[in-house]
PDB file of N, CA and C in Angstrom:
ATOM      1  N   UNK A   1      24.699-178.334-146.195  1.00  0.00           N
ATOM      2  CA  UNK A   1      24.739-179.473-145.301  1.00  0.00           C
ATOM      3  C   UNK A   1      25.499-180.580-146.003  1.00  0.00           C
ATOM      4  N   UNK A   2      26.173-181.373-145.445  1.00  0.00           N
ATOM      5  CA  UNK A   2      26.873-182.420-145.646  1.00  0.00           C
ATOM      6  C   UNK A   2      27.185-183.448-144.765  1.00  0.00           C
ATOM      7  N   UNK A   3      27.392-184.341-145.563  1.00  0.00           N
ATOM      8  CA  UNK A   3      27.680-185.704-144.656  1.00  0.00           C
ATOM      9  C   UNK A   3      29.242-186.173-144.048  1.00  0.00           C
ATOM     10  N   UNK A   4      29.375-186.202-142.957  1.00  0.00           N
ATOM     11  CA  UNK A   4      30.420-186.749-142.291  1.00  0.00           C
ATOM     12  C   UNK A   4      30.690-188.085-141.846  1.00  0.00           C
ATOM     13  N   UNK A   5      31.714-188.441-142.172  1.00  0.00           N
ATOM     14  CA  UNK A   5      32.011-190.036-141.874  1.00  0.00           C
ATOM     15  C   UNK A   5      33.033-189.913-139.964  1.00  0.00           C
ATOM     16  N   UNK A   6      31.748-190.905-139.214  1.00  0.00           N
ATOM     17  CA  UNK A   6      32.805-190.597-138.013  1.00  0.00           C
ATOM     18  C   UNK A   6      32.753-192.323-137.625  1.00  0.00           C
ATOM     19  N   UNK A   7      33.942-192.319-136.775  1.00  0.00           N
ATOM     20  CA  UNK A   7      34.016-194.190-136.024  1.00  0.00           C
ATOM     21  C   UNK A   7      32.668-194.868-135.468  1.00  0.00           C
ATOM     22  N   UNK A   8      32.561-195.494-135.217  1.00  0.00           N
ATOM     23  CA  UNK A   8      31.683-196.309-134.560  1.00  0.00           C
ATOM     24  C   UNK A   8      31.943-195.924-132.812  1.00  0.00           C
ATOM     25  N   UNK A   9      32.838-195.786-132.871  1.00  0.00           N
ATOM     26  CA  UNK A   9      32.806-195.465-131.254  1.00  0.00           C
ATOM     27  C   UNK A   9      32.646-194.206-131.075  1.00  0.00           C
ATOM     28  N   UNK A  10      32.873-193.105-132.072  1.00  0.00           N
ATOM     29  CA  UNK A  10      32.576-191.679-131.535  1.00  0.00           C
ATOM     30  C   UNK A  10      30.798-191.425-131.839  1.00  0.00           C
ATOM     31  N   UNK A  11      30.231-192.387-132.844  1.00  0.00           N
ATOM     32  CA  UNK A  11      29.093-192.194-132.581  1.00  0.00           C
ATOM     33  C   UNK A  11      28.599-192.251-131.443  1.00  0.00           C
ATOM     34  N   UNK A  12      28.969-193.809-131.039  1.00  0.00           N
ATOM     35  CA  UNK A  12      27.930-194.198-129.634  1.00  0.00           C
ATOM     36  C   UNK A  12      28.230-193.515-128.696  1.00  0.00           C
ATOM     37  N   UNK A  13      29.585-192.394-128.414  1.00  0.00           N
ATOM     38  CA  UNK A  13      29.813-191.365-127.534  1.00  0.00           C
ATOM     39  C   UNK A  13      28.623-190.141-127.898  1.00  0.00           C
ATOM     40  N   UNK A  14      28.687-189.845-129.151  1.00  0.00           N
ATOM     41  CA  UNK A  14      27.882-189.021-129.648  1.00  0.00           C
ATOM     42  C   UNK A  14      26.075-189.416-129.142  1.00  0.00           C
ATOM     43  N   UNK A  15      25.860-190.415-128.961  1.00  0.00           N
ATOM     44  CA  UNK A  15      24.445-191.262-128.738  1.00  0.00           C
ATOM     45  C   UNK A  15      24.505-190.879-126.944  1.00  0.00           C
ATOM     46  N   UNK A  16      25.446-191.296-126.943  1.00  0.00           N
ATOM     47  CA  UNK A  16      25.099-191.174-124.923  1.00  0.00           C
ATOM     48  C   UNK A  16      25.151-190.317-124.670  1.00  0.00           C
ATOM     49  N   UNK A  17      25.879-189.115-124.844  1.00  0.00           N
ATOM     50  CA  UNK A  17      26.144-187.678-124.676  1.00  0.00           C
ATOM     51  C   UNK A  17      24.566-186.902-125.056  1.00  0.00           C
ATOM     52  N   UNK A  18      24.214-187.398-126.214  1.00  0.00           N
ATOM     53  CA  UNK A  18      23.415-186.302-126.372  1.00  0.00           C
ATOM     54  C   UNK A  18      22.016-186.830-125.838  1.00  0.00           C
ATOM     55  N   UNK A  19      21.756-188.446-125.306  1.00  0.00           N
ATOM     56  CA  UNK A  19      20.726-188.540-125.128  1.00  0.00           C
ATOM     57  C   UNK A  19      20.570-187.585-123.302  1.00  0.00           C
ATOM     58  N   UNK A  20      22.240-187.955-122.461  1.00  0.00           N
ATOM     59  CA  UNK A  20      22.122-186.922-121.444  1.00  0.00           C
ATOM     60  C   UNK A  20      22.195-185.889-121.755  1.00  0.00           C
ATOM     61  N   UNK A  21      22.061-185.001-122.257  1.00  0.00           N
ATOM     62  CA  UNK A  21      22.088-183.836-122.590  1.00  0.00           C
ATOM     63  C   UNK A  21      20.671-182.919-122.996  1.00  0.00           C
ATOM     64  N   UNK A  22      19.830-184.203-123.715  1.00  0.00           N
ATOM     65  CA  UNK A  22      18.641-183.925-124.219  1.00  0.00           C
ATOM     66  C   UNK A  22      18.983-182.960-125.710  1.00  0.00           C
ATOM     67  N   UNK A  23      19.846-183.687-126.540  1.00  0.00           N
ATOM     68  CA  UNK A  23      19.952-183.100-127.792  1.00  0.00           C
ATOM     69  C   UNK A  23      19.799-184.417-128.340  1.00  0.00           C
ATOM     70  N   UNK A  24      19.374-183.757-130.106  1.00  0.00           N
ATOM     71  CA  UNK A  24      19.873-184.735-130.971  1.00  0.00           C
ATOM     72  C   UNK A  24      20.935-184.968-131.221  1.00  0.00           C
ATOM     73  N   UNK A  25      21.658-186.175-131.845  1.00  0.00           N
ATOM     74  CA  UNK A  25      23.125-186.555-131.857  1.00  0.00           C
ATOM     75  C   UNK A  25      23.281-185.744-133.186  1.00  0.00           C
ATOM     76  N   UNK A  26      22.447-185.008-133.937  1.00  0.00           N
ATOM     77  CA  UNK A  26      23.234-184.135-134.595  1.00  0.00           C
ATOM     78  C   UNK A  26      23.757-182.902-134.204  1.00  0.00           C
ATOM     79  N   UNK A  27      22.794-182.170-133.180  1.00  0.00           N
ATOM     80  CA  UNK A  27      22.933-181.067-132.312  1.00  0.00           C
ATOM     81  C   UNK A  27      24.115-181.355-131.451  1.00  0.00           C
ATOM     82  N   UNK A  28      24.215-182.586-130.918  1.00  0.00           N
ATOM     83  CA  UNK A  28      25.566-183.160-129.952  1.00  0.00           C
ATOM     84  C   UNK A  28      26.851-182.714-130.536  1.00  0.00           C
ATOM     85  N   UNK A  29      26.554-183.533-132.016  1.00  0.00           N
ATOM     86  CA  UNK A  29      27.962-183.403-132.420  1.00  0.00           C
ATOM     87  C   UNK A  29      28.033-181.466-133.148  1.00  0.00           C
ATOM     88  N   UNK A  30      27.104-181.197-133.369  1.00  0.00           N
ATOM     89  CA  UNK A  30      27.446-179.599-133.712  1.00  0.00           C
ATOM     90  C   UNK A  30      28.083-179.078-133.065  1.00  0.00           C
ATOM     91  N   UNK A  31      27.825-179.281-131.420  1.00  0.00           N
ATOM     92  CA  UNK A  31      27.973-178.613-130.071  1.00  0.00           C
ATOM     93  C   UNK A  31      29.291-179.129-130.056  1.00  0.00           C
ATOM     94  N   UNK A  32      30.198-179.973-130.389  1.00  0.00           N
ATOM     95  CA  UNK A  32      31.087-180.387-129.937  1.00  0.00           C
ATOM     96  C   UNK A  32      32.229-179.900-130.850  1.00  0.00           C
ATOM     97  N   UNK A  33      31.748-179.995-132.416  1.00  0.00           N
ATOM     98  CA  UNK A  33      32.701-179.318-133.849  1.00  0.00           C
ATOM     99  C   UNK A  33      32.742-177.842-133.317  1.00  0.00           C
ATOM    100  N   UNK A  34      31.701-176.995-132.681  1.00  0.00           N
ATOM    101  CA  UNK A  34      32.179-175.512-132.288  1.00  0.00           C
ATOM    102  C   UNK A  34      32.563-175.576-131.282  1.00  0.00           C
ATOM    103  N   UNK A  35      32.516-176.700-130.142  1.00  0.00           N
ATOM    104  CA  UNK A  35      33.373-176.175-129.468  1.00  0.00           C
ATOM    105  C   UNK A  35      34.841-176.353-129.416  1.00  0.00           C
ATOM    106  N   UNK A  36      35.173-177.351-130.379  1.00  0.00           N
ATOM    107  CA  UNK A  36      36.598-177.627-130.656  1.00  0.00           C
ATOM    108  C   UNK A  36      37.097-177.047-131.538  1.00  0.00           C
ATOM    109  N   UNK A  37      36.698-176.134-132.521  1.00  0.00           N
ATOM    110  CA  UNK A  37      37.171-174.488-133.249  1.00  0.00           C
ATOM    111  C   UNK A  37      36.967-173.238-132.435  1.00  0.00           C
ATOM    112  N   UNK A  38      35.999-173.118-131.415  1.00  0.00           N
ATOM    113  CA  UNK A  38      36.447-172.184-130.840  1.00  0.00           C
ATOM    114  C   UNK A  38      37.952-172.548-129.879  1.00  0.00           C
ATOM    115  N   UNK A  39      38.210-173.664-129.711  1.00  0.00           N
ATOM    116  CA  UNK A  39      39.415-173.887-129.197  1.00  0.00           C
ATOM    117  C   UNK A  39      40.468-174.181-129.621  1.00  0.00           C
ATOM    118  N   UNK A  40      40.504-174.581-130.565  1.00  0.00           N
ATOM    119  CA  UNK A  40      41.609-174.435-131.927  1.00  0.00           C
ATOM    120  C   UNK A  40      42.259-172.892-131.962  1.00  0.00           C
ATOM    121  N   UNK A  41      40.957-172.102-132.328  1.00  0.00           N
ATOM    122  CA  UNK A  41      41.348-171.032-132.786  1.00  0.00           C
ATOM    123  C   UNK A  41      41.462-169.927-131.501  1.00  0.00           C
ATOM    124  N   UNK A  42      41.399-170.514-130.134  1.00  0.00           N
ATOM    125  CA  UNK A  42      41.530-169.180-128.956  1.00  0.00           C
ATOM    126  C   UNK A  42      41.984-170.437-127.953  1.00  0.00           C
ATOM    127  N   UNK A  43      43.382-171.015-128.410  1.00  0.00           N
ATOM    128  CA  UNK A  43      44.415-171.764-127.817  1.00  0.00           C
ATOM    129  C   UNK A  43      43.961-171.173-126.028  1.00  0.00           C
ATOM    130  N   UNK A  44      44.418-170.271-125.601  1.00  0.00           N
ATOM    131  CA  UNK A  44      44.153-169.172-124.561  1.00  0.00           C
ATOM    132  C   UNK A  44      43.006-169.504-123.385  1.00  0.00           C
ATOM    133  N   UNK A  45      41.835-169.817-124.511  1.00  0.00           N
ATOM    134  CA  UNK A  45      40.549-169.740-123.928  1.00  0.00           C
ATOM    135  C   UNK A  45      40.374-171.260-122.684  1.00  0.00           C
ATOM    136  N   UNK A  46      39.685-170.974-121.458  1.00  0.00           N
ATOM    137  CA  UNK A  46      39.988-172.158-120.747  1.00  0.00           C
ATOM    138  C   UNK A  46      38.023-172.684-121.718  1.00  0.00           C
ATOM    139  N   UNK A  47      37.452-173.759-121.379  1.00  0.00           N
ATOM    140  CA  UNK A  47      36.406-174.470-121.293  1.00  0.00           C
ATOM    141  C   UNK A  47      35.243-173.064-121.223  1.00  0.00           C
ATOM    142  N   UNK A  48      35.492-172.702-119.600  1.00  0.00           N
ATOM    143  CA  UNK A  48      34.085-172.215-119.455  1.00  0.00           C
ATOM    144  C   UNK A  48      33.733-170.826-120.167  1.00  0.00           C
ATOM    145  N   UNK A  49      35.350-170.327-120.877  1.00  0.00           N
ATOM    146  CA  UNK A  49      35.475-168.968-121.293  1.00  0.00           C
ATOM    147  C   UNK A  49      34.470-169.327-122.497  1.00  0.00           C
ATOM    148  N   UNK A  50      34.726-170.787-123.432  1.00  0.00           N
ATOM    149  CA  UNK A  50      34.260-170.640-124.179  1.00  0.00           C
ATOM    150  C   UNK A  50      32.561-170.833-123.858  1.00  0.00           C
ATOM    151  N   UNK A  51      32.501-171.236-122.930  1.00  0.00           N
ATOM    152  CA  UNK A  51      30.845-171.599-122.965  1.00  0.00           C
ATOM    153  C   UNK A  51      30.496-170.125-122.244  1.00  0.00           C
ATOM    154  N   UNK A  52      30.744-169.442-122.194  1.00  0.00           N
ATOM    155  CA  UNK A  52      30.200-168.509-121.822  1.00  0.00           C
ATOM    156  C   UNK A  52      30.285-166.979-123.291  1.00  0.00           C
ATOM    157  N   UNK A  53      31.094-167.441-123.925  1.00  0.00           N
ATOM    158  CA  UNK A  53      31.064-166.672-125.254  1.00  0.00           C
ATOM    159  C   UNK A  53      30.415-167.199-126.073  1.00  0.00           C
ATOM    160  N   UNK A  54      29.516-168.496-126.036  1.00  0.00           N
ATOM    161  CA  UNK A  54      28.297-169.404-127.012  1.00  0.00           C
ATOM    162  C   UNK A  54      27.508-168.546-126.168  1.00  0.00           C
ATOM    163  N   UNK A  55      26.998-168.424-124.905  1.00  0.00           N
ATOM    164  CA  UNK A  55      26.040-167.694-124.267  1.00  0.00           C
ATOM    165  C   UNK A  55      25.817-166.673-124.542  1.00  0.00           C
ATOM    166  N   UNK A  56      27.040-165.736-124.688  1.00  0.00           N
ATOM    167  CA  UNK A  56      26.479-164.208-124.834  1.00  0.00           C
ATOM    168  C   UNK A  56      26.607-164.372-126.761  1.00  0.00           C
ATOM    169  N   UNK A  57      26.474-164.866-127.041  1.00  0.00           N
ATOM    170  CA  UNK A  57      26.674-165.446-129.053  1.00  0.00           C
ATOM    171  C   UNK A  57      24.705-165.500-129.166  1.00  0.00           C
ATOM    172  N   UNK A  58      24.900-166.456-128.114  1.00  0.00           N
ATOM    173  CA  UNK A  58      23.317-167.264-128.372  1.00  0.00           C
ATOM    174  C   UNK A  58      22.419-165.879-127.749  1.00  0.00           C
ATOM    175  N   UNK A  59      22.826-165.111-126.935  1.00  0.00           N
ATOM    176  CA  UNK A  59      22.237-163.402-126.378  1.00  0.00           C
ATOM    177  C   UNK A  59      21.541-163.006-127.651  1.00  0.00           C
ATOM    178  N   UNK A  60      22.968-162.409-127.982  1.00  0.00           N
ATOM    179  CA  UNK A  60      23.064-160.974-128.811  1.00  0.00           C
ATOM    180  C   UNK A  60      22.727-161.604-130.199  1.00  0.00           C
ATOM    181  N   UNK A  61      22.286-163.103-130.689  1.00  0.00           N
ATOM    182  CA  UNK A  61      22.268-163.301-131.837  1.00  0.00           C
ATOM    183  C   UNK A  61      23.478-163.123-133.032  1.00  0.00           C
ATOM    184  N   UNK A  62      24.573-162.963-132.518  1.00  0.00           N
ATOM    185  CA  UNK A  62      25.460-162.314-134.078  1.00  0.00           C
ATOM    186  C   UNK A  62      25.973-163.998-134.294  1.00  0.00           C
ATOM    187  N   UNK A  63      26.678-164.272-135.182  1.00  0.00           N
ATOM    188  CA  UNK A  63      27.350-165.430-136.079  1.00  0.00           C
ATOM    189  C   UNK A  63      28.265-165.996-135.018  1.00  0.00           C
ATOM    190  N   UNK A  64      28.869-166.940-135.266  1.00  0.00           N
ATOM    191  CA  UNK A  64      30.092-167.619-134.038  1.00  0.00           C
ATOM    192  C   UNK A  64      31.141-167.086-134.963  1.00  0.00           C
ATOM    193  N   UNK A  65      31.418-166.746-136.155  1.00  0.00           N
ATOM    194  CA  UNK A  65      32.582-165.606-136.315  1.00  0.00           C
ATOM    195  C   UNK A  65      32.717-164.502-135.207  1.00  0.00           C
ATOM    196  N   UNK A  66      31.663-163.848-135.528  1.00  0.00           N
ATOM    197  CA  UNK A  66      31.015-162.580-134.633  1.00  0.00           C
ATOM    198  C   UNK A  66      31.854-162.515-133.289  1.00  0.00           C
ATOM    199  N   UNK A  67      31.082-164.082-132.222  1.00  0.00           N
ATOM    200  CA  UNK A  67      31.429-164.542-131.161  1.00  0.00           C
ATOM    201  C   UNK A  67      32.881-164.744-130.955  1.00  0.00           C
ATOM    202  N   UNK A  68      33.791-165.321-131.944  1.00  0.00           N
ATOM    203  CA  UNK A  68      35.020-165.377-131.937  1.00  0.00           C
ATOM    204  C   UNK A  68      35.838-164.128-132.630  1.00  0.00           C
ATOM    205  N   UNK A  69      35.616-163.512-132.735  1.00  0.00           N
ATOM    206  CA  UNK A  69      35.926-161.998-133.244  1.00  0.00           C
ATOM    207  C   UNK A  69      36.025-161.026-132.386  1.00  0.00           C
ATOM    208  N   UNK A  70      34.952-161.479-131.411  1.00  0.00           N
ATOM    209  CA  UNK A  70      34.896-160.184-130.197  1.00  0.00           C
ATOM    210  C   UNK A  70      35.394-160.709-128.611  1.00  0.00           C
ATOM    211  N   UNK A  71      36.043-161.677-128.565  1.00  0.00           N
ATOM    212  CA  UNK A  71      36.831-162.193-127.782  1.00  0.00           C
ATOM    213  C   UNK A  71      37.761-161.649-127.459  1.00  0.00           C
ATOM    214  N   UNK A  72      38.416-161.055-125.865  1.00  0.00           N
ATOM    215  CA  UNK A  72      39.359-160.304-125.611  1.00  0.00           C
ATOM    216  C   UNK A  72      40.791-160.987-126.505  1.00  0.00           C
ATOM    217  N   UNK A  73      40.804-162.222-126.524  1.00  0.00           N
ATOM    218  CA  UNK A  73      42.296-162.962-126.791  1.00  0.00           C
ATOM    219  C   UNK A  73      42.429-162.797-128.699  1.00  0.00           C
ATOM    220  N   UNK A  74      41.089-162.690-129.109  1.00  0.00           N
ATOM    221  CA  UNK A  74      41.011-162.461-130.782  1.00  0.00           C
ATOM    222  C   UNK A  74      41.047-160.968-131.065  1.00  0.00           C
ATOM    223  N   UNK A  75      40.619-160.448-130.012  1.00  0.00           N
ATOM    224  CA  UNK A  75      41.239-158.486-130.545  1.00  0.00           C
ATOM    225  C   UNK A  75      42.462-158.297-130.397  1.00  0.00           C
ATOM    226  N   UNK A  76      43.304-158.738-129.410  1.00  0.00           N
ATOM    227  CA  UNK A  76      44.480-159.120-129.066  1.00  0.00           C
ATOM    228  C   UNK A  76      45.289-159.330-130.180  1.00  0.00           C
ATOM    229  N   UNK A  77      45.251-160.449-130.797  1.00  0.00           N
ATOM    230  CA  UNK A  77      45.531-161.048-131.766  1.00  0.00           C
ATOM    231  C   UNK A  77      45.584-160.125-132.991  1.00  0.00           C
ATOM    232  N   UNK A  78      44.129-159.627-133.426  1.00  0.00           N
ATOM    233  CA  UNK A  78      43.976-158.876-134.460  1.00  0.00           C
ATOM    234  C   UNK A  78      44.912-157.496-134.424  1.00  0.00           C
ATOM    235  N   UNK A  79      44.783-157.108-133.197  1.00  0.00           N
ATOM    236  CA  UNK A  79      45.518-155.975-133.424  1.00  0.00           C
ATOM    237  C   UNK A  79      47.193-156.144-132.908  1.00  0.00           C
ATOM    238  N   UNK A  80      47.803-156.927-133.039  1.00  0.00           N
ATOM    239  CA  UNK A  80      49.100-157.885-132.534  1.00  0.00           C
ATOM    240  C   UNK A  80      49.998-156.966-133.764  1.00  0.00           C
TER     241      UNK A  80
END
């Protein structure tokens, strides 16, 4: 675990977001660092592709490697 330095304004985004959401603003911002590496790394992927590959992640239990590993656009890739 480690500490991150973020703006003052992405906190209080981070504060409103997660109080609608019903997370902690650390859980907020977790939710938000994976979902902006799963999109980094699966350019391809629209929004709901990815929330629906955290779903079947959060299923089957395996790692968010795992989850991004077994992605049609990352086998693709791998075997490119």
């Amino acid at each position: 675990m480690g500490i991150v330095k973020i703006s003052d304004q992405m906190h209080e985004n981070l504060r409103v977001a997660s109080g609608a959401l019903s997370r902690s603003i650390n859980a907020q911002a977790e939710h938000w660092l994976r979902i902006g590496m799963l999109a980094e790394t699966n350019p391809d992927l629209r929004y709901s592709d990815i929330c629906q590959m955290l779903l079947r992640a959060a299923q089957d239990g395996p790692s968010l490697a795992d989850a991004v590993a077994t992605t049609p656009i990352a086998q693709r890739r791998h075997h490119a």
